[in-house]
Protein backbone atom coordinates (compact mmCIF):
# COMPACT_ATOMS: atom_id res chain seq x y z
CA UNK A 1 139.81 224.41 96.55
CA UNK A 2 139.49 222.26 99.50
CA UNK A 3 136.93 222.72 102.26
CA UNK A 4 136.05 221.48 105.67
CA UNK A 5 132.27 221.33 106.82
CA UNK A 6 132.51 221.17 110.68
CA UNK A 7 129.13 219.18 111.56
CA UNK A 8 127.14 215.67 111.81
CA UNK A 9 123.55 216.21 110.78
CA UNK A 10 121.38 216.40 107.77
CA UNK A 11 122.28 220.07 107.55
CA UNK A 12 125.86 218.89 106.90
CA UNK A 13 125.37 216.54 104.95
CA UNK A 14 123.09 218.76 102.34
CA UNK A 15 126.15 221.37 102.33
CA UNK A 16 128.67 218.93 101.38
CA UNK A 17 126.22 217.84 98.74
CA UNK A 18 126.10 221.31 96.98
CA UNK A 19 129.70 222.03 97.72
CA UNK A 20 130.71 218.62 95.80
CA UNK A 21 129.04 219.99 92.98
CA UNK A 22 130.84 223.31 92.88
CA UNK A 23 133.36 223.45 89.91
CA UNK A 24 135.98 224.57 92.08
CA UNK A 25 135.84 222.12 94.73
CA UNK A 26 138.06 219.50 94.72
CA UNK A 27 137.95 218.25 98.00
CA UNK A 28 135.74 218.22 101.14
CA UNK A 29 136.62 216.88 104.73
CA UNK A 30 133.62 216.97 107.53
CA UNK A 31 134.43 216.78 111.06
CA UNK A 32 132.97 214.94 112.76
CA UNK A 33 130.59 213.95 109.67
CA UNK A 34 128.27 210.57 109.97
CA UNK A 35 127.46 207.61 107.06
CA UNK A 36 125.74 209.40 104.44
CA UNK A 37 127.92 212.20 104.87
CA UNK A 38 131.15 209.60 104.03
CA UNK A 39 129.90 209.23 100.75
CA UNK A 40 130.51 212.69 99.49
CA UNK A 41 133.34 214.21 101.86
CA UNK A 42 136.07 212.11 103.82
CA UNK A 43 135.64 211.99 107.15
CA UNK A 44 137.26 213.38 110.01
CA UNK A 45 137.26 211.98 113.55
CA UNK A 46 137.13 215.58 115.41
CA UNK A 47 134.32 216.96 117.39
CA UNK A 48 132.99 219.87 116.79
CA UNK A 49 133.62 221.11 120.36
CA UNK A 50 137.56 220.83 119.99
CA UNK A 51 138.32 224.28 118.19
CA UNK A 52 141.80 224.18 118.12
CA UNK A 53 141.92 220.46 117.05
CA UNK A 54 139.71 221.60 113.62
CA UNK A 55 141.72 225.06 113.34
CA UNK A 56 144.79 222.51 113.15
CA UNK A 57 143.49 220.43 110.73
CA UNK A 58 142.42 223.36 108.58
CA UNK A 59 145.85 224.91 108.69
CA UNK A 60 147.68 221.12 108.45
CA UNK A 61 145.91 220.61 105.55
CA UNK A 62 145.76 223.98 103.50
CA UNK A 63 141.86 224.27 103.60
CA UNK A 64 140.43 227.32 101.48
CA UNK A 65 137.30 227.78 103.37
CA UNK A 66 135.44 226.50 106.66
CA UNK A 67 132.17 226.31 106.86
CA UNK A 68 130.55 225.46 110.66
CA UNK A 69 127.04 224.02 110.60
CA UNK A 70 126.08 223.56 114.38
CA UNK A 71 125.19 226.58 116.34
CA UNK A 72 127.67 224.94 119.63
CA UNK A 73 130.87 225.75 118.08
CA UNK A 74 129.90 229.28 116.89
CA UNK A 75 128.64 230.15 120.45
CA UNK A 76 131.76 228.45 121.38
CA UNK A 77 134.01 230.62 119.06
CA UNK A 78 135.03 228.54 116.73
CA UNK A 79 135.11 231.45 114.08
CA UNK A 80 137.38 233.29 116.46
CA UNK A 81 139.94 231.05 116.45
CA UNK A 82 139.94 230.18 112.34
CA UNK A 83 140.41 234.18 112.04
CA UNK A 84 142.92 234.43 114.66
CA UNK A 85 145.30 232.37 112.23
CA UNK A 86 143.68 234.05 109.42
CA UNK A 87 141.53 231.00 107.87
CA UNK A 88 138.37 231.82 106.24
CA UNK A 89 135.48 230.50 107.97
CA UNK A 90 132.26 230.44 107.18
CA UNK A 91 130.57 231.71 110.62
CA UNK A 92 129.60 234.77 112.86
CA UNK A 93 131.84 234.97 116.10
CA UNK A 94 131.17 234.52 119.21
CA UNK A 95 130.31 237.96 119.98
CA UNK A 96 127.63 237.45 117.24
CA UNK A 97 126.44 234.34 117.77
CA UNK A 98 125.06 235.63 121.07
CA UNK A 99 121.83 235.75 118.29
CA UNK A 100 121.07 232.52 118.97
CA UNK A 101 123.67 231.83 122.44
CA UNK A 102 121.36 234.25 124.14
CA UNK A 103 117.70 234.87 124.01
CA UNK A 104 117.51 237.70 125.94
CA UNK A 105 120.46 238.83 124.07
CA UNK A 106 118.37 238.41 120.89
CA UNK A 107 115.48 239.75 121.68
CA UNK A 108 116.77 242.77 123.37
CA UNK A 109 118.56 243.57 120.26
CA UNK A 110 115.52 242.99 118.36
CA UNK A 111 114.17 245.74 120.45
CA UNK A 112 116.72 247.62 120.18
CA UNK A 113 117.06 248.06 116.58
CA UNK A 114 113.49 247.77 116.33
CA UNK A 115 112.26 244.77 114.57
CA UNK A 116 108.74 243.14 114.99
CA UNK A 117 108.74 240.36 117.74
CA UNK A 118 106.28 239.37 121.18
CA UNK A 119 106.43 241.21 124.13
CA UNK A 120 108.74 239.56 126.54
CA UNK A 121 110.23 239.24 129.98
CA UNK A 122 113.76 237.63 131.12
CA UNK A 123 114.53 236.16 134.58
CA UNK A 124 116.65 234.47 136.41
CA UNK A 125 114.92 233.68 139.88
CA UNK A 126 111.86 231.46 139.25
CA UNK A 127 109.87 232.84 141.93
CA UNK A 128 109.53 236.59 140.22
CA UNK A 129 108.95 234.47 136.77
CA UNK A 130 106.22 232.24 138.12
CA UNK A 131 104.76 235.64 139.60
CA UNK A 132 104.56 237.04 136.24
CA UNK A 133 103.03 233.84 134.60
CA UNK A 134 100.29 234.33 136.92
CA UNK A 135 99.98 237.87 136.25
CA UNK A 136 100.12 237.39 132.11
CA UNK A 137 97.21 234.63 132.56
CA UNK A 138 95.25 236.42 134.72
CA UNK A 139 95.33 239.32 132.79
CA UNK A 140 93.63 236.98 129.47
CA UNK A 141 96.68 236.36 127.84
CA UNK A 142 95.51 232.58 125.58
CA UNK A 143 99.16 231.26 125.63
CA UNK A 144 102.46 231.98 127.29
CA UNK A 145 106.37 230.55 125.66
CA UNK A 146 108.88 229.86 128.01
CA UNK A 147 112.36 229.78 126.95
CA UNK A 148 115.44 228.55 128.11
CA UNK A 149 117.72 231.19 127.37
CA UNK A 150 120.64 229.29 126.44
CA UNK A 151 121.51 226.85 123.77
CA UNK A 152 119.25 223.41 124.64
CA UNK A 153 119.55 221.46 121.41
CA UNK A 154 115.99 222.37 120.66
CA UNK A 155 114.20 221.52 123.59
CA UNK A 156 114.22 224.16 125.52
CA UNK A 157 110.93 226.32 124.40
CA UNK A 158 107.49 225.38 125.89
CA UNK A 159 104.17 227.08 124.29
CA UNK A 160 101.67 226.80 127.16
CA UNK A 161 97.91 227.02 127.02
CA UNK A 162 97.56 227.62 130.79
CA UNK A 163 99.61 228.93 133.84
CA UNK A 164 100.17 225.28 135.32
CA UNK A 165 101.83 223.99 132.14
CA UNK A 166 104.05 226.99 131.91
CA UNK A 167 104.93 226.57 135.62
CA UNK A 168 105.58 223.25 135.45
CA UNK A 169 108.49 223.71 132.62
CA UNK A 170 109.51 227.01 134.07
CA UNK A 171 110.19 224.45 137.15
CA UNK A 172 112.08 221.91 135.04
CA UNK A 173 114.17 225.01 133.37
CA UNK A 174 115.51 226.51 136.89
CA UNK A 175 115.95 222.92 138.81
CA UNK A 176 118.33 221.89 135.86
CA UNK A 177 116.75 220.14 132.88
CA UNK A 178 118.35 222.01 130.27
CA UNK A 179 121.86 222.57 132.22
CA UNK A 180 122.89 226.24 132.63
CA UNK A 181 120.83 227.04 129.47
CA UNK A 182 117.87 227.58 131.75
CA UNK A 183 119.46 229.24 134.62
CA UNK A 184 117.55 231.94 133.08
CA UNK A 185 114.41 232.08 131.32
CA UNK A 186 112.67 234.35 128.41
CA UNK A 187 108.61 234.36 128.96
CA UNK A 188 106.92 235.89 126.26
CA UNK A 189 103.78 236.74 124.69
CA UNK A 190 102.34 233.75 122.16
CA UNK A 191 101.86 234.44 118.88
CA UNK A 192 99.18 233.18 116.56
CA UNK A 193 99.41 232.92 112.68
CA UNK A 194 101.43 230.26 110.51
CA UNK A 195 105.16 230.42 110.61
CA UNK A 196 108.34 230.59 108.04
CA UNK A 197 111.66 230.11 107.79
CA UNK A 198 113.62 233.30 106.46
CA UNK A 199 117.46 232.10 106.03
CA UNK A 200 119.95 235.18 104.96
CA UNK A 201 123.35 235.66 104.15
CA UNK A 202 125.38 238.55 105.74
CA UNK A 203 128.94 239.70 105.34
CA UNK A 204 128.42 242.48 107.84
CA UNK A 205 127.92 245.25 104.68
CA UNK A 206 125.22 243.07 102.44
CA UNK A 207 122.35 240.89 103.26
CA UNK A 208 120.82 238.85 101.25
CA UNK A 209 117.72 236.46 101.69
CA UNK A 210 117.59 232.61 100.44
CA UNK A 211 114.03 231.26 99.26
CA UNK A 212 111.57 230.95 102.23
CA UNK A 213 111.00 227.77 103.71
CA UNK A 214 108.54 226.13 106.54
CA UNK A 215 109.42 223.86 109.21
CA UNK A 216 107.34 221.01 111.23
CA UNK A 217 108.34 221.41 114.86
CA UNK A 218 105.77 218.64 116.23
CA UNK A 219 106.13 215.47 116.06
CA UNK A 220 103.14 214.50 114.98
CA UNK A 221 100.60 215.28 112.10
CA UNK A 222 98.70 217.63 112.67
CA UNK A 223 100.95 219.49 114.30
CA UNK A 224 100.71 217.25 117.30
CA UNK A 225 102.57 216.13 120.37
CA UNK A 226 105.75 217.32 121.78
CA UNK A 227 108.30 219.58 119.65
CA UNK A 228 111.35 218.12 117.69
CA UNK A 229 114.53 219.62 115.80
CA UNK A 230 112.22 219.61 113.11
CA UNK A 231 110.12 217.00 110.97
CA UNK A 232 110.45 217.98 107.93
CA UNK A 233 110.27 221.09 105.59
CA UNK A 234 109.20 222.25 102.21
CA UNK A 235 110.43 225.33 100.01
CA UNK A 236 108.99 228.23 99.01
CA UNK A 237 106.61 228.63 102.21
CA UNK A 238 103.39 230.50 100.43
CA UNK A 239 102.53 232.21 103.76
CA UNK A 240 106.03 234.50 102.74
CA UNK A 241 103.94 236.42 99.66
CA UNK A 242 105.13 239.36 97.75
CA UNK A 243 103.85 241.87 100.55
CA UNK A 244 105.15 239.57 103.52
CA UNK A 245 108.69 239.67 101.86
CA UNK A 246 108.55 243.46 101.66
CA UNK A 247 108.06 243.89 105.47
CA UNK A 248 110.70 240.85 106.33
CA UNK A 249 113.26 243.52 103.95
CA UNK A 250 112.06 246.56 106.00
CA UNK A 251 111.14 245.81 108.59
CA UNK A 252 113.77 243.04 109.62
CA UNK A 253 116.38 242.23 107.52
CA UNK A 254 117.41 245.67 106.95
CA UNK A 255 116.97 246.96 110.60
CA UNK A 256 119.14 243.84 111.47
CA UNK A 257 122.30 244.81 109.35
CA UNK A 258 122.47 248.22 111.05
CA UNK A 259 121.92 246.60 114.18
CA UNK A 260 125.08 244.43 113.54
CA UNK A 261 127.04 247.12 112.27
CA UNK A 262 126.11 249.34 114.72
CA UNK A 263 127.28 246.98 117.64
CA UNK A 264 130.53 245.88 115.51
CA UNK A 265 129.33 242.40 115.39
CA UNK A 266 131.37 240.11 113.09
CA UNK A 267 128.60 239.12 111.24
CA UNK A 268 130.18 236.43 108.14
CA UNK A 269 127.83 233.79 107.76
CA UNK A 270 123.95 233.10 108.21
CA UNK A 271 120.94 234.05 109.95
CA UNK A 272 118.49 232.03 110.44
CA UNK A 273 115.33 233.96 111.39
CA UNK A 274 111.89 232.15 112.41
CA UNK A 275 108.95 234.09 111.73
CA UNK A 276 104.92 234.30 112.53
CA UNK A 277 103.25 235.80 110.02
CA UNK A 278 99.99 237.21 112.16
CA UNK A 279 97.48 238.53 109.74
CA UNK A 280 99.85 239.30 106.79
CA UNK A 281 102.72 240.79 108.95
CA UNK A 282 105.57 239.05 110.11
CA UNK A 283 106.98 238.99 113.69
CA UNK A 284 110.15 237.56 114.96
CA UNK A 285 110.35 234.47 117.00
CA UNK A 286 113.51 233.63 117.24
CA UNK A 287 117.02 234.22 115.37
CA UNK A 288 119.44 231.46 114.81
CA UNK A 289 123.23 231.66 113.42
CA UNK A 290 123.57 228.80 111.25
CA UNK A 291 121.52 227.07 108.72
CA UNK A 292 118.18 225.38 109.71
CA UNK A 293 118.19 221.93 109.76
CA UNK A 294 115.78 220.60 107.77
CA UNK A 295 115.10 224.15 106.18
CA UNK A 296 118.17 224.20 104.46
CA UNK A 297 117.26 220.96 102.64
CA UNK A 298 114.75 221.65 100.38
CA UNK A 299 116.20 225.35 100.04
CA UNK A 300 119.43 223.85 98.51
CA UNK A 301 117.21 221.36 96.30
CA UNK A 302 116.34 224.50 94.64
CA UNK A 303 119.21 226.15 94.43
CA UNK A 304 120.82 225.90 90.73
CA UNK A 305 124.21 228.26 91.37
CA UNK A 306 127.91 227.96 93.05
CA UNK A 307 127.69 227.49 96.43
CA UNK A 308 131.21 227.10 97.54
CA UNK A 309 131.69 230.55 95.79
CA UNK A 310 128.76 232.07 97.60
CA UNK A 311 129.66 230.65 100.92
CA UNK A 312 133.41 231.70 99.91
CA UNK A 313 132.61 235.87 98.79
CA UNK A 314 130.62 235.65 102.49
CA UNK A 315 133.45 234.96 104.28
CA UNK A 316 135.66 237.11 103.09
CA UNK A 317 133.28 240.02 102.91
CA UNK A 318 131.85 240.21 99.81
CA UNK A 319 128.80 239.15 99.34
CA UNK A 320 127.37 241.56 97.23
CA UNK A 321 129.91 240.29 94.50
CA UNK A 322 128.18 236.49 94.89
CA UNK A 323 125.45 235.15 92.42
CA UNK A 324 122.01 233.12 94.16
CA UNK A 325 120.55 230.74 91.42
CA UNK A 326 117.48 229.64 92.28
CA UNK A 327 114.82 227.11 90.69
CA UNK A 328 111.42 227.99 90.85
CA UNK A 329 110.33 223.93 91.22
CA UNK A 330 109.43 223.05 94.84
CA UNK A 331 110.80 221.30 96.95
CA UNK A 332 110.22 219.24 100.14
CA UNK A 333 112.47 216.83 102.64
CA UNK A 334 110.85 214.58 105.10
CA UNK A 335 112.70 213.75 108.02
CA UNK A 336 112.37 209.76 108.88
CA UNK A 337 112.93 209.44 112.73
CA UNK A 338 114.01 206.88 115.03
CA UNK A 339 110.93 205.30 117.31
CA UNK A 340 110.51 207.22 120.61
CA UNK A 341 111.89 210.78 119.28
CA UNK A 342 111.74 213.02 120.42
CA UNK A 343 111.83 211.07 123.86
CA UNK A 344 114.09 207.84 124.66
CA UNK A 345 115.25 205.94 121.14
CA UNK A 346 116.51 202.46 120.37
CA UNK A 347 119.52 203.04 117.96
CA UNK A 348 122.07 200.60 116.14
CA UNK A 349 118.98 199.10 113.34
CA UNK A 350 120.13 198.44 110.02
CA UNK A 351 118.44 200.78 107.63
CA UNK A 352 117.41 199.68 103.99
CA UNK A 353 116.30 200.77 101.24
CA UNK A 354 118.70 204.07 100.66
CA UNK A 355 119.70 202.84 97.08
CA UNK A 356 115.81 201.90 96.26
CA UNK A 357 115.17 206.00 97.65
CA UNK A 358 118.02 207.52 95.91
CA UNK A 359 117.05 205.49 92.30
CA UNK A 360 113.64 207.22 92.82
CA UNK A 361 115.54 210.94 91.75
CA UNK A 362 115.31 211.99 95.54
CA UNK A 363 117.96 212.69 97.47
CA UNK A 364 118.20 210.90 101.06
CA UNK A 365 120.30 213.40 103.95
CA UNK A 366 121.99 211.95 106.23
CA UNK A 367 121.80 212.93 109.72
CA UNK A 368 121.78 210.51 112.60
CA UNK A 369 123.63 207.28 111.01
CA UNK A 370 126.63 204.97 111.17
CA UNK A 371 128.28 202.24 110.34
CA UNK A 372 127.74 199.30 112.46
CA UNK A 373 129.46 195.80 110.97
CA UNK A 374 129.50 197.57 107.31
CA UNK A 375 126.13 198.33 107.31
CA UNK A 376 124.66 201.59 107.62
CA UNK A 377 122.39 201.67 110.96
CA UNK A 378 120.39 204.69 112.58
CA UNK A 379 122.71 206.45 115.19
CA UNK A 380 120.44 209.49 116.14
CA UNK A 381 116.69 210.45 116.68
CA UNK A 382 116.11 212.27 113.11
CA UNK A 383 117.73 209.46 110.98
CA UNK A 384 117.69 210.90 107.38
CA UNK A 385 115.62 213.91 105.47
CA UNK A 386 114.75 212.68 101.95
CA UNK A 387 114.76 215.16 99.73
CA UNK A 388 112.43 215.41 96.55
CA UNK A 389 112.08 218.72 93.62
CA UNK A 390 108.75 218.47 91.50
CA UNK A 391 106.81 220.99 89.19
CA UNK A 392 104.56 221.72 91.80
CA UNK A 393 104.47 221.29 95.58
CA UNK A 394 102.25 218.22 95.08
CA UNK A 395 104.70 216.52 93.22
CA UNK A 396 107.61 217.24 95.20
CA UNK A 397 105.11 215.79 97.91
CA UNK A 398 104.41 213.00 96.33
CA UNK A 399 108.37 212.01 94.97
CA UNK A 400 109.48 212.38 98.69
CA UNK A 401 107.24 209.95 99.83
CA UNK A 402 108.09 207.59 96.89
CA UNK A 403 111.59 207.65 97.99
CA UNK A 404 110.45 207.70 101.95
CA UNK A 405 108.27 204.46 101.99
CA UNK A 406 111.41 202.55 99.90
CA UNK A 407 113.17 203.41 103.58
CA UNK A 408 112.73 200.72 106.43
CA UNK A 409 114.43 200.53 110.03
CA UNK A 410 113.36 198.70 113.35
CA UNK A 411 110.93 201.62 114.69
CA UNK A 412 111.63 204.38 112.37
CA UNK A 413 108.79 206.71 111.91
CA UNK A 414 108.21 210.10 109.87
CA UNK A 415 104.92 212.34 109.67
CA UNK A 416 103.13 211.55 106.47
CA UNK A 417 101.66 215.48 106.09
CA UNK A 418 104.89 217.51 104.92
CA UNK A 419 103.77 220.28 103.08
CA UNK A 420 99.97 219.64 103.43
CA UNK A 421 100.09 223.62 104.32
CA UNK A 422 101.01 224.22 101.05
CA UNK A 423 98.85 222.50 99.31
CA UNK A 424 95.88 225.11 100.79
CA UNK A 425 97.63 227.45 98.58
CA UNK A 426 97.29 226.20 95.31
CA UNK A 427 93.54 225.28 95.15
């Protein structure tokens, strides 16, 4: 079978990883792909914005399956056009991936269908929105979130602790800092707890869940300083217990499917839904189409199956036929960055040490790199997730950081407490 991973980050590079060990794989392409990613998969000099361009190249060159990392193309419709010449693809349409295109979208079908998630408000004058940030304060509410509600590569949610930080980025959002993403804005109600990664696979009959996983948004330790696309992530997230998973099946996973069959959605592919757990129940706070990037690292560390043929029964709708392996050894990536992120970022610095990391037994994700005069140089502000499985979660701690401080570049930077919430767990 031959398959074509549309994508350029770590996310990418960790599915053409498990794909390439699928026994009936025997080639991968990635468009637009990066270094790391060249190792595993040739290549492809398309972006992921040019639909048609990649729907060509599918059909040119008699690729089996699809499979679209970034959340752009989906809100774009990239599945659209792959079905419209009847390629499998790997990807909700665009109808669908209003999910994640649209919060307002999102959470109004959240209401709809009735799934746990904050109070919120949309608009799309900022005078009526700064009006109810004043009101929402004033009436004792600790923190308010202001979201862009379009895609903003990450950047476009603000949790404020006062009314004068949420007006100032509710400012920023309408006078054009996030493009037409923030032309309208989502304010809603902060929630307090510790949060978790659910990712699930849905054909649009079946869901089914992946292991849980938890992110690092700040950049800092200690959950400090400015959010990021993520700094790193560890697998299974403890906060997700036996009774938490329960209510995430009831409560949102299973309302969701009859939401998406009940609006006709063309659901083939992954959602990605971020959680709060607030005293043992979980709340939604946000839903994503595509894999999260660096969830989906340590979650395919642990995963022992056939993932081409899982990712291949989704798209062609049947996923209740498909078989989840799963390892119960933990495992954690740490995402090295480039100095500055997630702010301005000095990039073209060799990087060394990958070989050093990868003889260590982890395994070192490529996301922003390329080649610069042969050698393999940081190209993006999160560099590479390194990737480690141990008996525990303090050994899977402990091997990623082997493998991380083998890794040096001009600047580069990671947070050294990945997974420290986990450890709280085990004493």
């Amino acid at each position: 079978m031959k398959v074509l991973v549309i994508g350029s980050g770590g996310r990418e590079h960790a599915l053409v990883w498990q794909l390439k060990q699928s026994p009936e794989v025997e080639k991968i392409y990635c468009a637009p792909g990066n270094a790391g990613i060249a190792a595993d998969a040739e290549c492809v000099a398309i972006r992921v914005n040019e639909l048609e361009k990649l729907a060509d190249f599918a059909e040119k060159n008699g690729i089996d399956l699809t499979v679209v990392g970034p959340e752009a193309p989906l809100c774009d419709g990239v599945a659209d056009v792959f079905r419209a010449r009847n390629l499998a693809v790997f990807g909700p349409d665009k109808a669908a991936a209003q999910l994640e295109g649209s919060k307002d979208f999102a959470k109004a079908f959240m209401l709809k269908y009735g799934i746990p998630t904050a109070k919120a408000a949309a608009f799309d004058h900022e005078e009526a929105a700064a009006a109810y940030i004043r009101q929402e304060f004033a009436a004792g509410e600790k923190g308010i979130v202001v979201k862009a509600d379009g895609l903003a590569a990450g950047k476009g949610v603000f949790v404020a602790d006062n009314a004068e930080e949420a007006l100032a980025f509710l400012h920023d959002c309408f006078d054009g800092a996030f493009g037409s993403a923030g032309a309208k804005v989502l304010i809603e109600e902060c929630l307090y707890g510790e949060e978790a990664s659910i990712l699930a696979l849905c054909d649009g009959k079946t869901i089914v869940p992946l292991v849980s996983s938890q992110d690092h948004k700040r950049v800092g330790d200690g959950d400090t300083g400015l959010n990021t696309g993520g700094m790193g992530a560890y697998s299974p997230a403890p906060v997700v217990d036996d009774g938490v998973w329960r209510q995430v099946h009831d409560e949102i996973l299973t309302p969701f499917l009859k939401g998406v069959q009940a609006e006709k959605l063309d659901f083939r592919g992954v959602i990605f839904v971020g959680i709060m757990v607030c005293g043992g129940k979980p709340k939604v706070l946000e839903f994503n189409v595509r894999f999260g990037d660096p969830e989906i690292q340590p979650v395919l560390r642990r995963f022992d199956g056939d993932w081409f043929d899982v990712l291949d029964k989704v798209a062609h709708g049947r996923l209740a036929e498909a078989e989840l392996v799963w390892s119960d050894d933990p495992a954690v990536s740490v995402v090295l960055a480039s100095g500055g992120y997630p702010g301005d970022y000095e990039k073209g610095f060799e990087i060394r040490g990958l070989e050093e990391a990868a003889a260590t037994g982890a395994v070192v994700f490529h996301a922003g790199t390329a080649f610069k005069d042969g050698k393999i140089v940081n190209a993006g502000g999160r560099v590479l997730g390194v990737s480690a499985r141990g008996k525990t979660i303090a050994e899977a701690i402990d091997k990623a950081y082997q493998a991380v401080d083998k890794i040096s570049f001009k600047g580069g930077f990671c947070r050294r407490d990945i997974g420290a919430k986990a450890l709280k767990y085990s004493k």
